[in-house]
Structures are given as C-alpha cells and as structure tokens.
N, C-alpha and C. Protein backbone atom coordinates (compact mmCIF):
# COMPACT_ATOMS: atom_id res chain seq x y z
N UNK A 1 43.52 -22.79 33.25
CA UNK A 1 42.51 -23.10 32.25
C UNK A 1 42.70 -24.54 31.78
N UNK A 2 41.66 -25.20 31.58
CA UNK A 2 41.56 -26.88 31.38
C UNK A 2 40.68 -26.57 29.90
N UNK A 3 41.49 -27.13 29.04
CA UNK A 3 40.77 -27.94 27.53
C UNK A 3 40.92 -29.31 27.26
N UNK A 4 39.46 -29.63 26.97
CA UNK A 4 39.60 -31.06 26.63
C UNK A 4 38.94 -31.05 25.04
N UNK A 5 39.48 -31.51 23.97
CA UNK A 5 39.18 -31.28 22.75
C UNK A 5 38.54 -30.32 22.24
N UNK A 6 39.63 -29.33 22.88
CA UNK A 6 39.54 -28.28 22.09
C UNK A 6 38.57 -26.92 23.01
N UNK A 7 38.16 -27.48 24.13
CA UNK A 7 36.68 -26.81 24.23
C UNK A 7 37.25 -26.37 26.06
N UNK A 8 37.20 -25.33 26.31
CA UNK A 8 36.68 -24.96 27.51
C UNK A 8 36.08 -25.80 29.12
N UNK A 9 36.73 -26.26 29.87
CA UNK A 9 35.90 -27.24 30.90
C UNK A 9 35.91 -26.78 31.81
N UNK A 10 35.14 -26.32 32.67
CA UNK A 10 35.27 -26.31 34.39
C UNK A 10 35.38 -24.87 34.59
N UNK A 11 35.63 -24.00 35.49
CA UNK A 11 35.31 -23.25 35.85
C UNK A 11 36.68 -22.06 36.05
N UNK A 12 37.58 -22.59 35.62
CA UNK A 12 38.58 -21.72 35.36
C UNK A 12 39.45 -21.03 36.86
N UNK A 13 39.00 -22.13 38.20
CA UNK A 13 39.50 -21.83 39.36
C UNK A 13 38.93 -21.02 40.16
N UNK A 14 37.67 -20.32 39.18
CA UNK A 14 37.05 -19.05 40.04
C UNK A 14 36.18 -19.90 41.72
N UNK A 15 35.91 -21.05 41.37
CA UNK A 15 35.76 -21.10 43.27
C UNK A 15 37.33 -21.51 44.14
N UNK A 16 37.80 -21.58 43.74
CA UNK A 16 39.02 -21.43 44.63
C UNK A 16 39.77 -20.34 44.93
N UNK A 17 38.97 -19.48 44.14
CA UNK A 17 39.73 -17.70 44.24
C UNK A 17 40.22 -17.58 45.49
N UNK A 18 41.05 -17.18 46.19
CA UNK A 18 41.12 -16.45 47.53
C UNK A 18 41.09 -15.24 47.82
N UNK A 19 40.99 -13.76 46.62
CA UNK A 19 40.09 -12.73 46.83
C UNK A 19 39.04 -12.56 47.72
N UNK A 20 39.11 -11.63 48.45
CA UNK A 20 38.28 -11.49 49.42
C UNK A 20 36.58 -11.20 48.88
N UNK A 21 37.32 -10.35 47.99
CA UNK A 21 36.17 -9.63 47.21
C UNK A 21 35.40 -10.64 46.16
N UNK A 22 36.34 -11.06 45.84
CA UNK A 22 35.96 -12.47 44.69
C UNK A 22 35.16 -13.62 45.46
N UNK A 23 34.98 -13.86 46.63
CA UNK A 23 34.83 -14.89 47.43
C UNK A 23 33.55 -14.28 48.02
N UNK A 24 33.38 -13.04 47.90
CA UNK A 24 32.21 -12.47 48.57
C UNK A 24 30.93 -12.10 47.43
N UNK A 25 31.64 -11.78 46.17
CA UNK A 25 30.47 -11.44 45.37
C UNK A 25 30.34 -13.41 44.79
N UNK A 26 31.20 -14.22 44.85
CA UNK A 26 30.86 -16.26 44.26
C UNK A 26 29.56 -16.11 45.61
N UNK A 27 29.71 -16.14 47.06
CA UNK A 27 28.79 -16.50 47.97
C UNK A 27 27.70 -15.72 47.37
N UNK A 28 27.43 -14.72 46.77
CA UNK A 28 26.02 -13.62 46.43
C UNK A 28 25.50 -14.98 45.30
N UNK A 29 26.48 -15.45 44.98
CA UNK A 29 25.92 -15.75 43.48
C UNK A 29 25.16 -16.72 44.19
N UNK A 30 26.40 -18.06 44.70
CA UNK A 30 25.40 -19.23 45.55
C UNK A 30 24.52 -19.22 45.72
N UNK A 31 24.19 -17.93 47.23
CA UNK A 31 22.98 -18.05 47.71
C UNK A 31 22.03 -17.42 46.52
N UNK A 32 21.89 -16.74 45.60
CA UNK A 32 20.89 -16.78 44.58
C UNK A 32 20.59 -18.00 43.79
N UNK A 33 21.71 -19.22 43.68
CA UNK A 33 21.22 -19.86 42.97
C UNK A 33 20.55 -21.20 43.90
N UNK A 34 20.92 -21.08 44.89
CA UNK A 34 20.40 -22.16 46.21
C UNK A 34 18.93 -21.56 46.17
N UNK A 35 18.70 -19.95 46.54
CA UNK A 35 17.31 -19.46 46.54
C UNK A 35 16.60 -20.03 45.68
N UNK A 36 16.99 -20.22 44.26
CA UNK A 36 16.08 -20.66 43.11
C UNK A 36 15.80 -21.58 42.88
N UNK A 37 16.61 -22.75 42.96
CA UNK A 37 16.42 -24.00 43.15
C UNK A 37 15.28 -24.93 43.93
N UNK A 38 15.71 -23.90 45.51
CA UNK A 38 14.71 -24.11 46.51
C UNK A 38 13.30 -23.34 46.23
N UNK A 39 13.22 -22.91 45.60
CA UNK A 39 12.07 -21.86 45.73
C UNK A 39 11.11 -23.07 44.35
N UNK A 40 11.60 -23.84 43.63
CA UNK A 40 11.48 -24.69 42.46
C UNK A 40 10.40 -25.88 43.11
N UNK A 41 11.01 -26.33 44.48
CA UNK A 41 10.29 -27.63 45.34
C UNK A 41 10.49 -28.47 44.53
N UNK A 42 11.78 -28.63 43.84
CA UNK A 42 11.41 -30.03 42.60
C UNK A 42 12.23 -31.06 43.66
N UNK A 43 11.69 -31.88 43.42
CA UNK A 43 11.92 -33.69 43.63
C UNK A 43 12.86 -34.00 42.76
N UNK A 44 12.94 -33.67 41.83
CA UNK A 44 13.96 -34.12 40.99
C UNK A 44 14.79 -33.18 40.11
N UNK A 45 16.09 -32.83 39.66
CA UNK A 45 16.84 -32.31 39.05
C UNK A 45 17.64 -32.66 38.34
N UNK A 46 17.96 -31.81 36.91
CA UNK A 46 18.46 -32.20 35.90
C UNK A 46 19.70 -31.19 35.96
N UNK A 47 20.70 -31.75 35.91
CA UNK A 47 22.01 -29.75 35.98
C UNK A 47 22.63 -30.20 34.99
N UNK A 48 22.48 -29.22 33.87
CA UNK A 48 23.26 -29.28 32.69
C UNK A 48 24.55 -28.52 33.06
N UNK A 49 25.76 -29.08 32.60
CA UNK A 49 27.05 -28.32 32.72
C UNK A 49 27.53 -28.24 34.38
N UNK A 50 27.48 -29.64 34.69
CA UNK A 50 28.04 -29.62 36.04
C UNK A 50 29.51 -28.96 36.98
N UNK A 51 30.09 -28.82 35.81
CA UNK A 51 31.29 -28.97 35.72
C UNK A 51 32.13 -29.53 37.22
N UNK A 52 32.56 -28.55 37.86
CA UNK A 52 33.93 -29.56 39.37
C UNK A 52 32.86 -29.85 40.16
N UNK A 53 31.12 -29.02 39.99
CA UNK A 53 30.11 -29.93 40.89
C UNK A 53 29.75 -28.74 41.93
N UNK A 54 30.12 -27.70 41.77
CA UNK A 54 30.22 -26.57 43.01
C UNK A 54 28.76 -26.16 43.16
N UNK A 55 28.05 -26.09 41.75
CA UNK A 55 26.35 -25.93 41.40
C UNK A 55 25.70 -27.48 42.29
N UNK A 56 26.22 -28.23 41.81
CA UNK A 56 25.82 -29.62 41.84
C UNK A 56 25.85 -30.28 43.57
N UNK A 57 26.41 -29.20 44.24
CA UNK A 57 26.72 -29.43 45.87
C UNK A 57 25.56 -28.67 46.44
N UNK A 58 25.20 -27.29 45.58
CA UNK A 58 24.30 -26.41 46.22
C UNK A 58 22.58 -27.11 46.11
N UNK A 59 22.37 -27.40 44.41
CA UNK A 59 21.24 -28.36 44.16
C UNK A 59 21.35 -29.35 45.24
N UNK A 60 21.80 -30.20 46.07
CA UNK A 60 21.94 -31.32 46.57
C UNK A 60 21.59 -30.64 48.36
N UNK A 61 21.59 -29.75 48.43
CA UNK A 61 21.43 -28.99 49.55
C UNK A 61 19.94 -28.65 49.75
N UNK A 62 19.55 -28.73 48.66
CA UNK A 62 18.00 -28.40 48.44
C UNK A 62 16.79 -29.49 49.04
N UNK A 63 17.92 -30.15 49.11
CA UNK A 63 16.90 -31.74 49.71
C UNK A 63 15.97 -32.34 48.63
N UNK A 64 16.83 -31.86 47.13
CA UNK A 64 16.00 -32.67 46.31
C UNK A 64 16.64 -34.21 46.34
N UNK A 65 15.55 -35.03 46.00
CA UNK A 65 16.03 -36.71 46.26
C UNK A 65 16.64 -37.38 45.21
N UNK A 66 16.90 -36.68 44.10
CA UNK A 66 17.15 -36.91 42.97
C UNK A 66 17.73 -36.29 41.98
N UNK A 67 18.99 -36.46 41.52
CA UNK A 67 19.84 -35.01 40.94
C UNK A 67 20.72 -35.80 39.93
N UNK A 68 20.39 -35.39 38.50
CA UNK A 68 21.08 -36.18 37.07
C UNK A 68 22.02 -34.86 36.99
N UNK A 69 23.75 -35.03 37.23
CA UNK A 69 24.77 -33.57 36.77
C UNK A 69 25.11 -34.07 35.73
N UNK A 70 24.93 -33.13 34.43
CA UNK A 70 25.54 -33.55 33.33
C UNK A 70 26.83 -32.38 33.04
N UNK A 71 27.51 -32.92 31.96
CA UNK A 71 28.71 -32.12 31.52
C UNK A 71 29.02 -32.69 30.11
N UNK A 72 29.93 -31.88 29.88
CA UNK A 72 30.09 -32.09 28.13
C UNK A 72 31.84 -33.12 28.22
N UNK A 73 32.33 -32.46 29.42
CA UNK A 73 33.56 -33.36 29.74
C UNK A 73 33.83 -34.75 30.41
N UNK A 74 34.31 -35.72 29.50
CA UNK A 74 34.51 -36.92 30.64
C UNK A 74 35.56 -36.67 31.71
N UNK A 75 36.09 -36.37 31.73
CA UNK A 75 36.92 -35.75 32.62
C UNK A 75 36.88 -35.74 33.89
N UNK A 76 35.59 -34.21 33.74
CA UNK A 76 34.85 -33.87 35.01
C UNK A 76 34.23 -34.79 35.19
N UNK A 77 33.08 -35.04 34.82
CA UNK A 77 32.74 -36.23 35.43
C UNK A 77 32.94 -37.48 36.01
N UNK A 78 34.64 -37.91 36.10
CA UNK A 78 35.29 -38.84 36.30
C UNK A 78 35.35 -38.70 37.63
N UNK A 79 35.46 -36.96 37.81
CA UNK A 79 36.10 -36.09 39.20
C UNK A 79 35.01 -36.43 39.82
N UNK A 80 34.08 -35.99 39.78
CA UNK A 80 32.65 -35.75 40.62
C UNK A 80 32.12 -37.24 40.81
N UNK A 81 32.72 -38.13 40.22
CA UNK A 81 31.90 -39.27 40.23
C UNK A 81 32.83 -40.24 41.36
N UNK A 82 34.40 -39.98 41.40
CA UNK A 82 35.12 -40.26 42.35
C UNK A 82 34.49 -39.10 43.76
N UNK A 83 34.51 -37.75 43.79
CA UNK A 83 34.35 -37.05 44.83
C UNK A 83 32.87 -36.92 45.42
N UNK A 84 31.62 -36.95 44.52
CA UNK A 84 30.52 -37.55 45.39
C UNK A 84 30.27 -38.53 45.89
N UNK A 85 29.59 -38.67 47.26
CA UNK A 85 29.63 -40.20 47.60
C UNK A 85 27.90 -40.12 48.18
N UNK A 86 27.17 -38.84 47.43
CA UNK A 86 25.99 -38.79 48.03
C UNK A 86 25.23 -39.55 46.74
N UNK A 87 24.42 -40.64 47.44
CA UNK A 87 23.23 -41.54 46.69
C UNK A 87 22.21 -41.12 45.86
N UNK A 88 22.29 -39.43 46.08
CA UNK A 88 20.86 -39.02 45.30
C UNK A 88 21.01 -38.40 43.96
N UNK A 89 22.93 -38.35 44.15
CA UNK A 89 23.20 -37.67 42.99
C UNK A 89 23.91 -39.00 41.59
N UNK A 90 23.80 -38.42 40.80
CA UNK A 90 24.64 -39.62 39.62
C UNK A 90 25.04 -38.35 38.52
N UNK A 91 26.31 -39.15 37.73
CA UNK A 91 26.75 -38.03 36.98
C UNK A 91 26.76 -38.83 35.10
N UNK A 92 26.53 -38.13 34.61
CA UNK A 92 26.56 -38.47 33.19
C UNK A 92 27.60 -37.53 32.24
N UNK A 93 28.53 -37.98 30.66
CA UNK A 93 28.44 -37.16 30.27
C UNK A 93 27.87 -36.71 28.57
N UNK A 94 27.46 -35.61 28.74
CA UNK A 94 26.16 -35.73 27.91
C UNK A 94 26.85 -34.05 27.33
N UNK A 95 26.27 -33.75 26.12
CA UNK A 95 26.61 -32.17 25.44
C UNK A 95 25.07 -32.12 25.51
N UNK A 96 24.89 -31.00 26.03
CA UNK A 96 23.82 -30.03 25.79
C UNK A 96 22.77 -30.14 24.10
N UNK A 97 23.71 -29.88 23.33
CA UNK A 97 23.16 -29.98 21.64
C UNK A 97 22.93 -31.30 21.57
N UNK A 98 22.73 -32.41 22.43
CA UNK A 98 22.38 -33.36 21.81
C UNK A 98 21.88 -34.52 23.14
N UNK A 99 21.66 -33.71 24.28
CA UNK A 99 21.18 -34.39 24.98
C UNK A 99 19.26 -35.43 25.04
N UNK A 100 18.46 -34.84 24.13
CA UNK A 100 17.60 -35.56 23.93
C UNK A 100 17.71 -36.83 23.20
N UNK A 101 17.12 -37.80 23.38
CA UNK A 101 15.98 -38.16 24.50
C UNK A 101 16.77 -38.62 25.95
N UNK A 102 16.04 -37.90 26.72
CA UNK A 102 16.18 -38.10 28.33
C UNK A 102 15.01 -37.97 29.69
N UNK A 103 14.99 -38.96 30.28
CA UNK A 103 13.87 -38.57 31.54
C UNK A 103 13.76 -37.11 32.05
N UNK A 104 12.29 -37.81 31.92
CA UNK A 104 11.97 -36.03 32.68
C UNK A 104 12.25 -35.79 33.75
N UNK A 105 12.37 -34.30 33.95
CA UNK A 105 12.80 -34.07 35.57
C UNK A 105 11.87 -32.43 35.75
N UNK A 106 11.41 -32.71 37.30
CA UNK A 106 10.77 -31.20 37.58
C UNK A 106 11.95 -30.50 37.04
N UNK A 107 12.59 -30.44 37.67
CA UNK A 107 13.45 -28.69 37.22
C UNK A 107 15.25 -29.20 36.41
N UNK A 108 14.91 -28.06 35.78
CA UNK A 108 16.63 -27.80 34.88
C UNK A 108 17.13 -27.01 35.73
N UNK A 109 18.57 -27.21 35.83
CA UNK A 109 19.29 -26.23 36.25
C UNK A 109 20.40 -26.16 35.42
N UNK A 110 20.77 -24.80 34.83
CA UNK A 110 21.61 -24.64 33.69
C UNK A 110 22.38 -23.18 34.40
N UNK A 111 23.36 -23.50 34.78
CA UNK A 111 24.33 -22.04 34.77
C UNK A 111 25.52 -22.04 34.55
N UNK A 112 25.91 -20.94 34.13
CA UNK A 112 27.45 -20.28 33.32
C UNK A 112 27.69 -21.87 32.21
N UNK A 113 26.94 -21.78 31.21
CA UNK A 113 26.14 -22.30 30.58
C UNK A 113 26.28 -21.91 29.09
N UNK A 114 25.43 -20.84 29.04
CA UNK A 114 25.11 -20.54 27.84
C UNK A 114 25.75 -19.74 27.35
N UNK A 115 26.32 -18.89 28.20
CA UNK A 115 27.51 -18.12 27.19
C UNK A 115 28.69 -18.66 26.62
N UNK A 116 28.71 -20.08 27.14
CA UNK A 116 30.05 -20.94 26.51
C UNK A 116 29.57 -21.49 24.85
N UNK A 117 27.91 -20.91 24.22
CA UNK A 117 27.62 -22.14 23.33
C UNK A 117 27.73 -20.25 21.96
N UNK A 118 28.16 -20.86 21.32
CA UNK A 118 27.98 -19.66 19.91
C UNK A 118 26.47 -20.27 18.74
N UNK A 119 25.92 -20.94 19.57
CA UNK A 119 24.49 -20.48 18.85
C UNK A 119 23.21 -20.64 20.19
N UNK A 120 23.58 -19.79 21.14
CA UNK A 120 22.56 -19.94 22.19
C UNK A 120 21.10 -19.87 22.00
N UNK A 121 20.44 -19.52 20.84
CA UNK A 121 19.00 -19.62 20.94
C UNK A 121 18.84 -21.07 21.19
N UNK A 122 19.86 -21.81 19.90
CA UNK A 122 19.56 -22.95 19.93
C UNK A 122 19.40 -24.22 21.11
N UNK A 123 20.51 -23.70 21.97
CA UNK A 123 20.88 -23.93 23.19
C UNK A 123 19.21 -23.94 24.01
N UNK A 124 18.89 -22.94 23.60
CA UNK A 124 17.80 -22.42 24.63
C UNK A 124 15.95 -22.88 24.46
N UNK A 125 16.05 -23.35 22.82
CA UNK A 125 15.13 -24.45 22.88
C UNK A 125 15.22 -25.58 22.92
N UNK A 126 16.60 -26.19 23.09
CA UNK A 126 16.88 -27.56 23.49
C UNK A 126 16.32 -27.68 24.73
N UNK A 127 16.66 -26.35 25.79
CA UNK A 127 16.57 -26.79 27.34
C UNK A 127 14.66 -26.65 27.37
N UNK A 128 14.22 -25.82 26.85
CA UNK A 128 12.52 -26.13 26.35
C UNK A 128 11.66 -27.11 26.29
N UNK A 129 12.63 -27.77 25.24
CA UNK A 129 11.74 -28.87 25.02
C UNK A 129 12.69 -30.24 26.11
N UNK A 130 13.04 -29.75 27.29
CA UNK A 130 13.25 -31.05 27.47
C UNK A 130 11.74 -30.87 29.10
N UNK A 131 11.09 -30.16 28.83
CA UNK A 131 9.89 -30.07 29.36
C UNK A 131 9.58 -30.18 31.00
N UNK A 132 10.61 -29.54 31.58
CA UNK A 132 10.79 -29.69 32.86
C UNK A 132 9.44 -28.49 33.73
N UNK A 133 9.26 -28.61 34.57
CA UNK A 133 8.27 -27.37 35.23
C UNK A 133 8.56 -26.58 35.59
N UNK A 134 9.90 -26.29 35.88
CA UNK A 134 10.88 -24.94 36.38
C UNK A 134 12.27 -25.30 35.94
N UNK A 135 12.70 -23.85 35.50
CA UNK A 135 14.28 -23.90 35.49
C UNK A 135 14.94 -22.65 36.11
N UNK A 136 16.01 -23.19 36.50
CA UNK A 136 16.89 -21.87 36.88
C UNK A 136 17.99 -21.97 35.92
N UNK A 137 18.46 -20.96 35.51
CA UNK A 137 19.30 -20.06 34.50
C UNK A 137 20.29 -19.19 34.91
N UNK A 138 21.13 -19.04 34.55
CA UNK A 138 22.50 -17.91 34.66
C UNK A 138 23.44 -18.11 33.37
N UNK A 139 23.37 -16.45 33.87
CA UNK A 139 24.52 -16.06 32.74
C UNK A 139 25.52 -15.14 33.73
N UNK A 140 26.83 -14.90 33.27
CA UNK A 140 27.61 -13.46 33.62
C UNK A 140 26.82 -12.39 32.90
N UNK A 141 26.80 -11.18 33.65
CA UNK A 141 26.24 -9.98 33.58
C UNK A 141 27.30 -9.21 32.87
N UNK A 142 27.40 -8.98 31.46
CA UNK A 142 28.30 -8.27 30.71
C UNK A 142 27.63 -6.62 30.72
N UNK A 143 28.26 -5.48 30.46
CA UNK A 143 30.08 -5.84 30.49
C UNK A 143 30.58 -5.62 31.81
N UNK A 144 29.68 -5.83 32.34
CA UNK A 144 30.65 -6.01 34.60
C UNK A 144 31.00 -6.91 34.37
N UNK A 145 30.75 -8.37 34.23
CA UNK A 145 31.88 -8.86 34.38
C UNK A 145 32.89 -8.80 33.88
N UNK A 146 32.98 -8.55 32.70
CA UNK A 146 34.65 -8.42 31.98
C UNK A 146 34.99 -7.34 32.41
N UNK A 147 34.23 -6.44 33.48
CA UNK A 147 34.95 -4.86 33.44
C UNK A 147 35.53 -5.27 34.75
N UNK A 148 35.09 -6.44 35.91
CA UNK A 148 35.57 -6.52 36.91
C UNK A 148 36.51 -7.71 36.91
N UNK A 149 36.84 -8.34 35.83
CA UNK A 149 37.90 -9.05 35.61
C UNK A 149 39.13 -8.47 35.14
N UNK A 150 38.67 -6.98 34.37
CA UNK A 150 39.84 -6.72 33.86
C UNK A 150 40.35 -5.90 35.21
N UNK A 151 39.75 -5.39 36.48
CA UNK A 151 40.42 -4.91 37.19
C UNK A 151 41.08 -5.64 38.49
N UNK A 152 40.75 -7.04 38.04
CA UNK A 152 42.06 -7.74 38.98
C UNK A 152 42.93 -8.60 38.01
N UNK A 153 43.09 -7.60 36.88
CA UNK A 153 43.88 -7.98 36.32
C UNK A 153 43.88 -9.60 35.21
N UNK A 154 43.09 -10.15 35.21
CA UNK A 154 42.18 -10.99 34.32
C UNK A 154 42.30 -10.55 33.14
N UNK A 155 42.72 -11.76 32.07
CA UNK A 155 42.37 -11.62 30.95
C UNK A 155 42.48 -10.57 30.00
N UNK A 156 43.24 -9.84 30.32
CA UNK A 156 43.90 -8.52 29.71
C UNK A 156 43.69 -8.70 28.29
N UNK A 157 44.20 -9.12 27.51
CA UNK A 157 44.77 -9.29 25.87
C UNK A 157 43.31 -9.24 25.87
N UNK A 158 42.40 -10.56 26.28
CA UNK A 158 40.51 -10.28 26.20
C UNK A 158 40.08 -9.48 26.33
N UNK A 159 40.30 -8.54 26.63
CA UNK A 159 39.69 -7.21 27.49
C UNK A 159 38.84 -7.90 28.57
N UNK A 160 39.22 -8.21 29.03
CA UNK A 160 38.51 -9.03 30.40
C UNK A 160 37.30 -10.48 30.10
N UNK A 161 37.53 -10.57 28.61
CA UNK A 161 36.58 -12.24 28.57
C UNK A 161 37.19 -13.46 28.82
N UNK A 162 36.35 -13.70 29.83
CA UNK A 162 37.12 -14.91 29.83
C UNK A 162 37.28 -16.42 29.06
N UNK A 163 37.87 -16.86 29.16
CA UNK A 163 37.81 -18.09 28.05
C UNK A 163 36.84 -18.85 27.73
N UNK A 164 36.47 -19.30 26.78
CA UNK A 164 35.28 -19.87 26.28
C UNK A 164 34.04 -19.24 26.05
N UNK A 165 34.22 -18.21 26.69
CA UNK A 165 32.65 -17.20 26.58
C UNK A 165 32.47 -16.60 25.36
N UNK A 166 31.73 -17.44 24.55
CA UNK A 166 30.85 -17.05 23.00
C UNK A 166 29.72 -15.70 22.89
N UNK A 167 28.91 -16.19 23.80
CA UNK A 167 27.89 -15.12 23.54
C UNK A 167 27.99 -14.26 25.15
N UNK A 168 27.23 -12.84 24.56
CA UNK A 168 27.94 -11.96 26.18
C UNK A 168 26.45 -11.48 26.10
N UNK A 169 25.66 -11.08 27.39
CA UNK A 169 24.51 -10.84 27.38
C UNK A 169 24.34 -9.49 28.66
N UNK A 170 24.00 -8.70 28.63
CA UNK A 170 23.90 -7.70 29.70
C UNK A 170 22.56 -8.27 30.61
N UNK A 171 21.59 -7.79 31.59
CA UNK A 171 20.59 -8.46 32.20
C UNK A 171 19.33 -8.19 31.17
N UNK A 172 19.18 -7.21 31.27
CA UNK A 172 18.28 -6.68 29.99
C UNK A 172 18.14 -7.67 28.84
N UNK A 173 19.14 -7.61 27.95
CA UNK A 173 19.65 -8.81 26.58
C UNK A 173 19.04 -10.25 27.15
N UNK A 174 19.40 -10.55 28.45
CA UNK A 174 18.90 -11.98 29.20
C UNK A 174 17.66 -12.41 29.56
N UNK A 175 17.38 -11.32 29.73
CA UNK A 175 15.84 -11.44 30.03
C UNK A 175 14.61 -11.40 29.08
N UNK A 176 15.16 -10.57 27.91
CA UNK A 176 14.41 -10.80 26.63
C UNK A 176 14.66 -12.58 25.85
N UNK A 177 15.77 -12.24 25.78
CA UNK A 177 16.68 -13.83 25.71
C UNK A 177 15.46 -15.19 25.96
N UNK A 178 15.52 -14.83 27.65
CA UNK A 178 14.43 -16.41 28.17
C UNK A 178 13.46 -16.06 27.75
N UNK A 179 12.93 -15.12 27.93
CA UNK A 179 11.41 -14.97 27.34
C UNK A 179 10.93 -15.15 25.98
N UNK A 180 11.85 -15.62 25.08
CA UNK A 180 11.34 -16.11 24.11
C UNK A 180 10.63 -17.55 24.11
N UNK A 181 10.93 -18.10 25.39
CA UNK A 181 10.55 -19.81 25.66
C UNK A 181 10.11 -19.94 27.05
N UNK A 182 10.18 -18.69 27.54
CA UNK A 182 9.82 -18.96 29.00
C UNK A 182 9.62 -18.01 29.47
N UNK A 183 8.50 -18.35 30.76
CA UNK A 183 7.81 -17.01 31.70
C UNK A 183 8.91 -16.84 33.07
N UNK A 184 9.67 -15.79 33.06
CA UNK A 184 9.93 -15.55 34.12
C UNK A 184 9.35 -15.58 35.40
N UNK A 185 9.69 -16.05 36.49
CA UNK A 185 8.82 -16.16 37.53
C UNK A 185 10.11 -15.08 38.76
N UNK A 186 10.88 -15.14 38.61
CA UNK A 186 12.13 -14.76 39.64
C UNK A 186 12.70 -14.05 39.10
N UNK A 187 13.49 -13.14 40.24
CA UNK A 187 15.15 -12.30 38.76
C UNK A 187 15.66 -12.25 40.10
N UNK A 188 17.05 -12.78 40.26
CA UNK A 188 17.71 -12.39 41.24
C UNK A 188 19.46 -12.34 40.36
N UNK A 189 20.07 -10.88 41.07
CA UNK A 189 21.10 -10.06 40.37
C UNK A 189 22.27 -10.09 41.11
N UNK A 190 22.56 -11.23 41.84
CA UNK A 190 24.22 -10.81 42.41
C UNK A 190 25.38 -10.43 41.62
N UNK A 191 25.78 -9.15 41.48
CA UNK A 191 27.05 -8.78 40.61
C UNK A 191 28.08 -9.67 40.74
N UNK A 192 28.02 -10.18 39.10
CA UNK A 192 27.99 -9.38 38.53
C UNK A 192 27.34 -11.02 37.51
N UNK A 193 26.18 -11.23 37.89
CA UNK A 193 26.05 -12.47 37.53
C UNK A 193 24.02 -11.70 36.93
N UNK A 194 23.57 -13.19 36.57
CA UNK A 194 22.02 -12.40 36.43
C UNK A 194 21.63 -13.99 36.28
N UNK A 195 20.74 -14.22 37.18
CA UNK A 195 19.70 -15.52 38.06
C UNK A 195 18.38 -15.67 37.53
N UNK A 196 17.64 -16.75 36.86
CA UNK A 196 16.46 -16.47 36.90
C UNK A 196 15.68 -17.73 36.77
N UNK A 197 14.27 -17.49 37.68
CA UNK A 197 14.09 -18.85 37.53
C UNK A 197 12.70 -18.70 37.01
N UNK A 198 12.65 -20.13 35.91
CA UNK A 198 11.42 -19.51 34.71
C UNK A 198 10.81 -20.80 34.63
N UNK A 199 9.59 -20.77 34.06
CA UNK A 199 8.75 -21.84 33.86
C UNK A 199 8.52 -21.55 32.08
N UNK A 200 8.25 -23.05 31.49
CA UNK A 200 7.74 -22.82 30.20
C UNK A 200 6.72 -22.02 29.69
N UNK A 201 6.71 -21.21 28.52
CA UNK A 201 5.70 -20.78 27.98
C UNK A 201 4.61 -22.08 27.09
C-alpha cells in the first residue's frame, strides 16, 4: 500500500497479482472497460485517476488520438510520465474536487474512482459538468468484492475493504447512483466489478 499525504494512491498491486484466479477475473474487467471506451468512438479522452496507467494503456489501445491521464498523486504521475513514451498521451496532476476549468474532451473515463471519495454525489456532478459526450464509470461491486478479498485472505481486520474505499456501492446502488446525472447507455458486470458507459442527462 502507497500513501502520499495521507491519502490512498495507485492500485494496491492488484495488477501484478499472480493469482490465477485474480488475473482472470482483472482480464474480465479490462476487456469491459476497453469494450466501453471503444464503443464511445471518442477522439479524445479525459481519465480521471490514472493511477500506475494500467486504465490509461487500455484507453490508448482504443486508437483514440488524444488522451489527458489525470491523478491526484504527483508521484504517479512522475511514473507514467517517465514510462509512457506514446505522443498521444500527456499526464497531469489534478484532484478530481477541483479539477475545473479544463478542455473539453468527448469522453471521461473514471474508474475505481469513486469509491475512494467520502462525498461521491459530489464527485459525480463534478464529472457532469465537465460536459463530455460519453463516459465510462466503475466501481467494485460490494459486498463481492470484499467477500472475495476476504477469501484470499485480504484485508481481514477490514472485513475484506480495501484501503481507501469510502463509499461501497452494490450494482443496483450504482446504477441508481449515475442516473441521477446520466443516461445509461451500457452495463457491463465482470465480477466482481460493475462498468458503465453513460451519456449526460
């Protein structure tokens, strides 16, 4: 686990898992979030919460020509900005709560995201009004995921939460959630995760 003032950064090693099983339900997630992205046709992309860039490799796969990764850590971004060497991407670092004013971009991409923020509505009309034409979204699918963390042994004392995770949302809870600001257009469910890609209301 990596803290940088105080706060939660990066992804906690889960793509380097070497679980078989762990490595097979991260690829479900990928290809759902590669599906959504691509399915978006945006020219341009905005990825809030880049973190080691693993989202930020898949967006870039999409053949969009243009890709802003933000993160709340300088840190990470130090990483990604030494380890990309692709032209279409650039990295900033920027917090979510206070990223306006910024260029527009067809699509947001925001995942494992919002359960790190303890006032997510707010979270969730920030990403609104930054007026993009599609976004894709993720959350962990509670309580599977903490029920399948606690059985490889994860996070015990948590009962299987893992660090930094403020708000916990089941798919149901998530989907009412976006729809307060946005029309679902997609739902895609790799366990133990929940995908969706939405356009503004």
């Amino acid at each position: 686990m990596r803290i940088e003032n105080g706060i939660v950064i990066g992804s906690g090693g889960k793509y380097e898992m070497r679980n078989p099983v762990g490595r097979f339900l991260l690829s479900r997630f990928d290809r759902a979030v590669f599906e959504s992205v691509r399915e978006t046709a945006a020219d341009s992309v905005l990825e809030i919460g880049c973190g080691e860039g693993h989202v930020t490799d898949l967006i870039l796969r999409t053949n969009a020509s243009r890709v802003l990764a933000t993160d709340i850590s300088f840190t990470l971004i130090k990483e990604n900005i030494a380890k990309f060497k692709d032209p279409r991407v650039s990295f900033r670092a920027v917090d979510l709560l206070s990223i306006l004013p910024i260029e527009r971009f067809e699509a947001v991409v925001c995942c494992e995201v919002i359960e790190h923020l303890d006032n997510p509505e707010l979270g969730l009309d920030i990403l609104r009004d930054l007026e993009a034409r599609e976004y894709v979204l993720s959350v962990p699918r509670e309580p599977i995921f903490r029920f399948l963390n606690m059985c490889r042994g994860a996070y015990l004392r948590d009962f299987g939460n893992s660090p930094g995770h403020l708000s916990h949302f089941s798919q149901s809870a998530f989907l009412r959630f976006v729809e307060r600001r946005f029309i679902i257009r997609a739902l895609r469910a790799p366990l133990p995760w929940t995908v969706v890609r939405c356009s503004p209301r």
